[in-house]
Protein backbone atom coordinates (compact mmCIF):
# COMPACT_ATOMS: atom_id res chain seq x y z
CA UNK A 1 60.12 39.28 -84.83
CA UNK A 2 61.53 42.74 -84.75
CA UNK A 3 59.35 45.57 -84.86
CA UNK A 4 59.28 48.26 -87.71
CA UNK A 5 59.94 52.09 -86.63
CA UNK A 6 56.57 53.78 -85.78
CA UNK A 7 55.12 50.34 -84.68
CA UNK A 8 53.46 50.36 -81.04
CA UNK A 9 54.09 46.82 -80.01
CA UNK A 10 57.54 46.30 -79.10
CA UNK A 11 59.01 42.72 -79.97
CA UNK A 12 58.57 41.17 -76.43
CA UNK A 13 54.64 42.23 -76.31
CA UNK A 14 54.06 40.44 -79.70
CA UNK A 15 55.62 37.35 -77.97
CA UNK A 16 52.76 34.38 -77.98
CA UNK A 17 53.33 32.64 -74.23
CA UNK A 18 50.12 30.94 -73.66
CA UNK A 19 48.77 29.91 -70.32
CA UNK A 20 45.69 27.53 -69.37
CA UNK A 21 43.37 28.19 -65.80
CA UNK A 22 41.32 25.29 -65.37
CA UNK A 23 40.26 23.92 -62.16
CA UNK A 24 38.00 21.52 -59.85
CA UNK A 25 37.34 19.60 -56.58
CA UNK A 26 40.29 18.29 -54.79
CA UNK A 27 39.95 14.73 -53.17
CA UNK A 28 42.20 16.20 -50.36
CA UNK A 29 43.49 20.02 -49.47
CA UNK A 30 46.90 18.67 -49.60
CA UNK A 31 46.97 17.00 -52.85
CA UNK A 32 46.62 17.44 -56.29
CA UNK A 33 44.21 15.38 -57.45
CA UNK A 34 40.83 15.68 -58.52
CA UNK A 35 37.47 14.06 -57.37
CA UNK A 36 36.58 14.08 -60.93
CA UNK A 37 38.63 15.06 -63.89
CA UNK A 38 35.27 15.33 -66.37
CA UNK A 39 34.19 17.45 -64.34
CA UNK A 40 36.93 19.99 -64.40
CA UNK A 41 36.30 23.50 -65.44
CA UNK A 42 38.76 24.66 -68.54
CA UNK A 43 38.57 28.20 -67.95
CA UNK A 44 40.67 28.88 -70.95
CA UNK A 45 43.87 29.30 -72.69
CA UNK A 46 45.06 32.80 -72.92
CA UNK A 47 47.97 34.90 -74.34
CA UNK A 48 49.65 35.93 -71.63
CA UNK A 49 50.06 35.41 -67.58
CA UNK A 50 48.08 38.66 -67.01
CA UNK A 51 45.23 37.53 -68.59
CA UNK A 52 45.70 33.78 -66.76
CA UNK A 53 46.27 35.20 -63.57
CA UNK A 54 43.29 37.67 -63.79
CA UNK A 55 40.86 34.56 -65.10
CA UNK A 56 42.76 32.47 -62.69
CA UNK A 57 41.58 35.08 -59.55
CA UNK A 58 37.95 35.50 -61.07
CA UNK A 59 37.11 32.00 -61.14
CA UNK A 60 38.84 31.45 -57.52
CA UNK A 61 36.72 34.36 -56.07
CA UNK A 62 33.34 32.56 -58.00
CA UNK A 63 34.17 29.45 -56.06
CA UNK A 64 35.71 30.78 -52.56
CA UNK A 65 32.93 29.15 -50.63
CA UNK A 66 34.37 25.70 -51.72
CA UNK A 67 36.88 24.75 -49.72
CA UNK A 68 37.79 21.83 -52.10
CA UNK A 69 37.82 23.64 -55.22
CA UNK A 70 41.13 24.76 -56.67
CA UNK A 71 42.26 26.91 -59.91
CA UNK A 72 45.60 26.42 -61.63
CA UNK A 73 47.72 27.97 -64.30
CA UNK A 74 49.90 25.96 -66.75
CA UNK A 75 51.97 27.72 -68.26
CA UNK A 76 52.04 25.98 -71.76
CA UNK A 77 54.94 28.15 -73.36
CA UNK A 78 57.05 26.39 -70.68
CA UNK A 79 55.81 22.99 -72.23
CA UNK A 80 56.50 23.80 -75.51
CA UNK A 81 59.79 25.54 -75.55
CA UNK A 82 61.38 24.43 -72.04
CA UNK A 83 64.46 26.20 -73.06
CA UNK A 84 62.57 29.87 -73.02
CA UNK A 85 62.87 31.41 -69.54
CA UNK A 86 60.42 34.31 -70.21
CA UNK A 87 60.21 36.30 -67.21
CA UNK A 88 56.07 36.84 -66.22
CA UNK A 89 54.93 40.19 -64.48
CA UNK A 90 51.67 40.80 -62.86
């Protein structure tokens, strides 16, 4: 959506490109797959990969004294439009 004169979003920051951090207990370090998958912890879908990566590194630092316990981010805009190559910046 293009952005009317005077407007301070620019077209690219109005772009939706949702990301989910969820995590949980890893059967093994060197795998991905969980112990239990009810008990997984949906941190939550946000808008952008700044917001995922800062939840992301907040609930990693919560849990840093289990070893087993791992965080993820899916980047769901990927999923949706696999075609869109949207370039992420910290």
């Amino acid at each position: 959506m293009p952005t009317r004169e005077g407007d301070d979003m620019t077209e690219e920051s109005q772009k939706q490109l949702p990301h989910l951090v969820f995590g949980g207990e890893l059967v093994e370090l060197d795998e991905v797959e969980f112990k239990d998958l009810e008990k997984l912890d949906i941190v939550g879908v946000f808008p952008n990969y700044k917001s995922a990566y800062d939840a992301w590194k907040g609930a990693a630092q919560r849990t840093v004294d289990n070893a087993q316990m791992r965080y993820f981010i899916v980047h769901i805009h990927r999923l949706l439009d696999p075609e869109d190559d949207s370039a992420h910046e910290i």
